[in-house]
Protein backbone atom coordinates (compact mmCIF):
# COMPACT_ATOMS: atom_id res chain seq x y z
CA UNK A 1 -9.30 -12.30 17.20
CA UNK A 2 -10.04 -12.75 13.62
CA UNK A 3 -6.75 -11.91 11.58
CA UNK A 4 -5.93 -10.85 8.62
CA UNK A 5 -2.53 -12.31 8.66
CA UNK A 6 0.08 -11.55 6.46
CA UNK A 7 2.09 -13.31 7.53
CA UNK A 8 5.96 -13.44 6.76
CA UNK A 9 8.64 -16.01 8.52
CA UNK A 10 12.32 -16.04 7.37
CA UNK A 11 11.97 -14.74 4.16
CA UNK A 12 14.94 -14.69 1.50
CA UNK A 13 15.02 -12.90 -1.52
CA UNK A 14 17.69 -11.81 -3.83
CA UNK A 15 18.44 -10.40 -7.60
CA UNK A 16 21.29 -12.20 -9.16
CA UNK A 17 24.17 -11.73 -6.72
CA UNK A 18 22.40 -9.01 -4.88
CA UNK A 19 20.67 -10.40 -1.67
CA UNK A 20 18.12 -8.01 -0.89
CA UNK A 21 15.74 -9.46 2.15
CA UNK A 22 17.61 -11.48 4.42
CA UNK A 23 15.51 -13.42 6.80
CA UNK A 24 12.49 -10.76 7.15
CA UNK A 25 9.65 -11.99 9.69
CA UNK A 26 6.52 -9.98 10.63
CA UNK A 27 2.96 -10.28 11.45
CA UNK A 28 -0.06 -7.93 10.58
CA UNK A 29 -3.05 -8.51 12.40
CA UNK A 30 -6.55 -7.26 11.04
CA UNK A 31 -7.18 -3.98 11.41
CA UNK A 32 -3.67 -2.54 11.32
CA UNK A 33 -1.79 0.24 9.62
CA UNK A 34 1.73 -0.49 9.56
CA UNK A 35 4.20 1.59 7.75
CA UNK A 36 7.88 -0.16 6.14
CA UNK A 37 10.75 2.18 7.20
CA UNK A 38 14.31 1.83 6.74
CA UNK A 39 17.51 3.36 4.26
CA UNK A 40 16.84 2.97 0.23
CA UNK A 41 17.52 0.03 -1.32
CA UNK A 42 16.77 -2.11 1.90
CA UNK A 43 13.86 -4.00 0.54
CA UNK A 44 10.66 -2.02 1.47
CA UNK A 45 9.26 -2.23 -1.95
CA UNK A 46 10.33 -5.93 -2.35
CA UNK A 47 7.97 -6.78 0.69
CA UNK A 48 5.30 -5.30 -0.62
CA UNK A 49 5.73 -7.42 -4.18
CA UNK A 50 6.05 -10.60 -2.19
CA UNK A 51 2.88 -9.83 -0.19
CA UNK A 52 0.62 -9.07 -3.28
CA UNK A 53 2.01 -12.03 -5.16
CA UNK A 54 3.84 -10.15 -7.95
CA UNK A 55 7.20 -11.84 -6.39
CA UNK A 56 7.53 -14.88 -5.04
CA UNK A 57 10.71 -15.32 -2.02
CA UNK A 58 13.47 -17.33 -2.32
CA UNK A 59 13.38 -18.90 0.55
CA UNK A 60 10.80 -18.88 3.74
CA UNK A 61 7.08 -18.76 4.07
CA UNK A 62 4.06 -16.31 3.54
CA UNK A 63 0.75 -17.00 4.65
CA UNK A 64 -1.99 -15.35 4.08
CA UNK A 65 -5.14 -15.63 6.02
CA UNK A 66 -3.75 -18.43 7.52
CA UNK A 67 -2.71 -20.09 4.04
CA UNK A 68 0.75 -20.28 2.32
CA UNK A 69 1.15 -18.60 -0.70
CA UNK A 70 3.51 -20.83 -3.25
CA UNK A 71 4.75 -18.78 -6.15
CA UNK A 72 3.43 -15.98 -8.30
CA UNK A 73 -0.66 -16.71 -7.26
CA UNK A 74 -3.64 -14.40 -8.04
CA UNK A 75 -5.79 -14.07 -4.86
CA UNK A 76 -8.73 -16.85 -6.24
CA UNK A 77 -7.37 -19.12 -3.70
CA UNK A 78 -7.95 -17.57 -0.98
CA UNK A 79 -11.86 -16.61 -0.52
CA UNK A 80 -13.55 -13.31 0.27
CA UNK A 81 -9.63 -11.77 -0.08
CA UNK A 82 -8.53 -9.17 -2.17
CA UNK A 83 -4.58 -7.12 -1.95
CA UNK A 84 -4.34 -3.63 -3.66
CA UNK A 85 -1.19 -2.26 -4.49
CA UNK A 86 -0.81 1.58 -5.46
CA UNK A 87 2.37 1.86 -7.04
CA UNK A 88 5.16 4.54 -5.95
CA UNK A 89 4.60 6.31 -9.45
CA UNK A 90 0.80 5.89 -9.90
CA UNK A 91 0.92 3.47 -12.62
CA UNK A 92 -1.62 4.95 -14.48
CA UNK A 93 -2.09 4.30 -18.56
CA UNK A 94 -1.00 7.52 -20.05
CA UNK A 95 -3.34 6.79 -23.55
CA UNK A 96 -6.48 5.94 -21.39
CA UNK A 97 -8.88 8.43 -19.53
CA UNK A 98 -9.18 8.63 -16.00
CA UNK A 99 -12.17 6.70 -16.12
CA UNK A 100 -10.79 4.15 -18.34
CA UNK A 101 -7.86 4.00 -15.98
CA UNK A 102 -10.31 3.78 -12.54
CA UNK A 103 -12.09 1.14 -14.17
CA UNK A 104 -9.77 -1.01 -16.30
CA UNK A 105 -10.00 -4.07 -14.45
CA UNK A 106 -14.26 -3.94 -14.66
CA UNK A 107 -14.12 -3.30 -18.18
CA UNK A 108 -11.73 -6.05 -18.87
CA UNK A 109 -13.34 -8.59 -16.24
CA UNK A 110 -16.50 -7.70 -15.15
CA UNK A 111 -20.52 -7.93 -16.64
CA UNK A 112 -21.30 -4.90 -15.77
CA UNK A 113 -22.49 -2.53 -18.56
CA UNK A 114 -20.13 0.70 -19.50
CA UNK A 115 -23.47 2.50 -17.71
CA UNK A 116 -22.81 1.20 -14.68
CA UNK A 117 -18.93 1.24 -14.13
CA UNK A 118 -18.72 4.59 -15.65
CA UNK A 119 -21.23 5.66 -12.54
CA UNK A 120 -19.22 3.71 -10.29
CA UNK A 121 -16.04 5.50 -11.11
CA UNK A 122 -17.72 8.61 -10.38
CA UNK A 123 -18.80 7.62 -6.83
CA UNK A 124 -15.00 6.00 -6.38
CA UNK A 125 -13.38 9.39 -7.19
CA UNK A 126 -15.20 11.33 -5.08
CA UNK A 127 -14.48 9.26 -2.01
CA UNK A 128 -10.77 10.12 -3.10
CA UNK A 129 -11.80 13.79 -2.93
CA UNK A 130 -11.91 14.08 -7.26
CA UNK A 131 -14.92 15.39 -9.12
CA UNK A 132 -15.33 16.10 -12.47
CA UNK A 133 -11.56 14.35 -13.77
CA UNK A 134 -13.31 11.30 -15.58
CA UNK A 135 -12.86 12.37 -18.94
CA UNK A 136 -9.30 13.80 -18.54
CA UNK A 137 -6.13 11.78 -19.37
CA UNK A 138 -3.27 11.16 -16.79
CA UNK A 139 -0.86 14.08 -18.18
CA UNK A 140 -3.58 17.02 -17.40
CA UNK A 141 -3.20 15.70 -13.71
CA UNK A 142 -1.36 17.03 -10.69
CA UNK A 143 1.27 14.23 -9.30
CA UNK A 144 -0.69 14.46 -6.43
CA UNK A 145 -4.07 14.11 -8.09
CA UNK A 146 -2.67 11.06 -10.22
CA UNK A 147 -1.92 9.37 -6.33
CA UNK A 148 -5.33 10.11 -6.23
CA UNK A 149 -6.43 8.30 -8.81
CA UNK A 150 -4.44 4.93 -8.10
CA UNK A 151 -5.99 4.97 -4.63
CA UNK A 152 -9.39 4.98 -6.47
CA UNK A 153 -8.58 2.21 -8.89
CA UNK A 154 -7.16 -0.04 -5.96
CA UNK A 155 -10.18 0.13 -4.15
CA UNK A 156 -12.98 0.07 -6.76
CA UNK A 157 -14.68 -3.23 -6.96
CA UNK A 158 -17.79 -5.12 -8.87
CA UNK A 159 -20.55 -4.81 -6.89
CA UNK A 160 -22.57 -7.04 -9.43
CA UNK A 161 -20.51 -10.17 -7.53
CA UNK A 162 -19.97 -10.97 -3.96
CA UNK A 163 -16.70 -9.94 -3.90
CA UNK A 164 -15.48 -7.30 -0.61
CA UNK A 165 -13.09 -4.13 -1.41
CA UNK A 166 -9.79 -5.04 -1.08
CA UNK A 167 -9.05 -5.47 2.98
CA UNK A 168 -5.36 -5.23 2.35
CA UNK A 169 -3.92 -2.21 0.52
CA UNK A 170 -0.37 -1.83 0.12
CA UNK A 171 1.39 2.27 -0.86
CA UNK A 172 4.47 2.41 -2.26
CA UNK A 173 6.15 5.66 -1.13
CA UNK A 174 2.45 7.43 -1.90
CA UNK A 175 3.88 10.89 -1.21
CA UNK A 176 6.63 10.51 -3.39
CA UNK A 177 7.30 13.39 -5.17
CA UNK A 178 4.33 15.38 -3.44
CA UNK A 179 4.50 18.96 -1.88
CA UNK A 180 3.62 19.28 1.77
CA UNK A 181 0.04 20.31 1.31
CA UNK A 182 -0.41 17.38 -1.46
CA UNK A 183 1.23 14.50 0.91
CA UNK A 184 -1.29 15.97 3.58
CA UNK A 185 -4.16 15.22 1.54
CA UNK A 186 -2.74 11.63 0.39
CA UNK A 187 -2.08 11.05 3.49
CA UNK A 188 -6.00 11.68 4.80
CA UNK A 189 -6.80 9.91 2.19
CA UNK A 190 -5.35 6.60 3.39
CA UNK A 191 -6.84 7.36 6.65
CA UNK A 192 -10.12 7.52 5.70
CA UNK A 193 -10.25 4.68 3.13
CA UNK A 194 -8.88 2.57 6.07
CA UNK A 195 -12.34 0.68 7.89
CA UNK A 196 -11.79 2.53 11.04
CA UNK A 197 -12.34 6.00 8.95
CA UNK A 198 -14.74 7.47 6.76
CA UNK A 199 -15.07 8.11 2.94
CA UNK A 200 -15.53 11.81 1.54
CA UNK A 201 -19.16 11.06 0.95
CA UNK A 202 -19.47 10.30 5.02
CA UNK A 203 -20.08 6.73 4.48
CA UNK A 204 -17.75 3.93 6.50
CA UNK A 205 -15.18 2.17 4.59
CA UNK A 206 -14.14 -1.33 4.71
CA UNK A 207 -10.52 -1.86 4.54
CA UNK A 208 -9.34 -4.01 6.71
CA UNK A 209 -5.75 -3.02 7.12
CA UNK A 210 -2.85 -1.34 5.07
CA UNK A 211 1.13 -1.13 5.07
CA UNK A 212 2.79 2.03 3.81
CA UNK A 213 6.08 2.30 2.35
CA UNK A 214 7.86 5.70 3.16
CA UNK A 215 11.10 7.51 3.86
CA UNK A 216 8.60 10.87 4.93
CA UNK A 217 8.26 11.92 8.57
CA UNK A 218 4.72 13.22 7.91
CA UNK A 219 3.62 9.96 6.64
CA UNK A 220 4.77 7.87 9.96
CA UNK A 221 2.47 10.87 11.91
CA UNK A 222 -0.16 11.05 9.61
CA UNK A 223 -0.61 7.53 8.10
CA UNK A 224 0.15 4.14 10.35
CA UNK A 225 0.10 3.21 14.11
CA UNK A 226 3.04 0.61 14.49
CA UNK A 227 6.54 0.34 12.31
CA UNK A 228 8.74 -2.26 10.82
CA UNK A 229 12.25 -0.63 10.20
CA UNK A 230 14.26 -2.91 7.77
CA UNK A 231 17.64 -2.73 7.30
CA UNK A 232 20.21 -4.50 5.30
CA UNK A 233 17.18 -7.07 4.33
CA UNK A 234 16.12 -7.82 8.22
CA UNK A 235 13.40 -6.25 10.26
CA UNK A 236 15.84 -4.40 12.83
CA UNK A 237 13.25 -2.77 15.50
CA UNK A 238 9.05 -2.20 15.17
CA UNK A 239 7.47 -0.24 17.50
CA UNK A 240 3.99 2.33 17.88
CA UNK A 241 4.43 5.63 15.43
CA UNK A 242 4.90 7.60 19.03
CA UNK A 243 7.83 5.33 19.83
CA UNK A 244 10.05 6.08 16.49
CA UNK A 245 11.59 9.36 17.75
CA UNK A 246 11.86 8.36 21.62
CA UNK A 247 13.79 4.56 20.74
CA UNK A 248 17.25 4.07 21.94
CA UNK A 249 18.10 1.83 19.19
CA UNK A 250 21.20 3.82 17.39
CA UNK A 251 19.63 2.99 13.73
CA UNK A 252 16.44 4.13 14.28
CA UNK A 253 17.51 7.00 16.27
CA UNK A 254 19.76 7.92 13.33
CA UNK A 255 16.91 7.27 10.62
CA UNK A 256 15.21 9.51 12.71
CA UNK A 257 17.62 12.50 13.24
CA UNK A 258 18.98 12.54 9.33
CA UNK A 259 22.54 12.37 11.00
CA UNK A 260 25.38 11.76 9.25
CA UNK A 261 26.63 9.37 12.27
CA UNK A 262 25.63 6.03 13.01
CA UNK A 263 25.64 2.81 11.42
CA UNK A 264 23.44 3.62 8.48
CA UNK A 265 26.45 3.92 5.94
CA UNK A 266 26.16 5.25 2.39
């Protein structure tokens, strides 16, 4: 089988005197949706970094598609490949529109005319379920419609070139924040961008696999098929979604139950 292949073997990565990933190793094959579990400050959000190239490990190897990735690299090197990251806190550019925002990346890199990105903003919103928000900025937005919004710019693409939606997309904590009914809807949402799904327009999507950051139990239901739970900066246990709240090992069955017992200490 084809895969996608992120790849990560004995990975090291610390911030001053703080080690923070200690000798994290995982595969994710094409395809997959695979959430990052584990206490705070364990290192979720640092994997993520290191997979889209924004941080580059102290130690060990990550391959993607088969190829190492040295250093802080853009994804140029590695054809017909692009990684989208939606940020725990949208990210968005408070002094820029929501079109602006959806579309920063075509307007700074891309041929195409204003015409034409402005009309594919509009179709990229309403697969994320918005209509009508182009011409608003980012503080006349819900928290749950501004998750919204970075899904839509993290998937947008110039269809002018060659170049495939992203077939990696990484959330960071996406329900952050989010009422129940709002983290439902996010959480559809990365369903149905996901290839195996469909957009809100009906039509099939293309991405090829994602990994979700997220302390919320709805999420792990919801949103991915097999888990990684890290803790103290190693992957401790993965397993199917179904198998989280059944496993006998004591940390995840204390992740699980919220208790106050166990070796999770704070």
């Amino acid at each position: 089988m084809d895969l996608l292949q992120p790849n990560s073997l004995n990975v090291y990565k610390s911030f001053g005197e703080k080690d923070i990933l200690r000798g994290v190793s995982f595969k994710i094959r094409h395809g997959e949706a695979v959430g990052i579990i584990g206490p705070s400050g364990t290192g979720k959000s640092t994997i993520l970094k290191i997979i889209a190239g924004l941080l580059a490990p102290d130690r060990g190897e990550v391959y993607i598609h088969g190829k190492k990735r040295d250093g802080l690299i853009s994804d140029e090197g590695i054809s017909g490949l692009r990684i989208g990251l939606v940020f725990q806190s949208a990210a968005l550019f408070d002094s820029l529109t929501v079109r602006e925002n959806v579309g920063f990346l075509l307007y700074e890199n891309s041929s195409m005319s204003e015409e034409q990105i402005a009309e594919l903003v509009t179709e990229t919103l309403a697969q994320v379920g918005l209509k009508g928000v182009e011409d608003r900025l980012p503080s006349e937005l819900s928290g749950g419609m501004k998750k919204r919004v970075a899904l839509a710019r993290s998937i947008i693409f110039d269809t002018t070139n060659e170049t495939i939606e992203p077939e990696v997309l990484l959330y960071d904590e996406p329900t952050a924040g989010l009422d129940p009914i709002a983290s439902t809807v996010v959480e559809d949402l990365i369903r149905s961008v996901h290839m195996k799904g469909e957009d809100a327009l009906g039509k099939p999507e293309k991405i090829a696999s994602y990994v979700v950051v997220t302390h919320q139990h709805s999420t792990i239901r919801r949103a991915v098929d097999r888990l990684l739970f890290l803790h103290e900066g190693k992957v401790v246990w993965q397993g199917m979604t179904d198998e989280f709240m059944t496993s006998a090992n004591p940390i995840v069955q204390q992740f699980a139950s919220g208790s106050l017992d166990g070796p999770i200490k704070y």
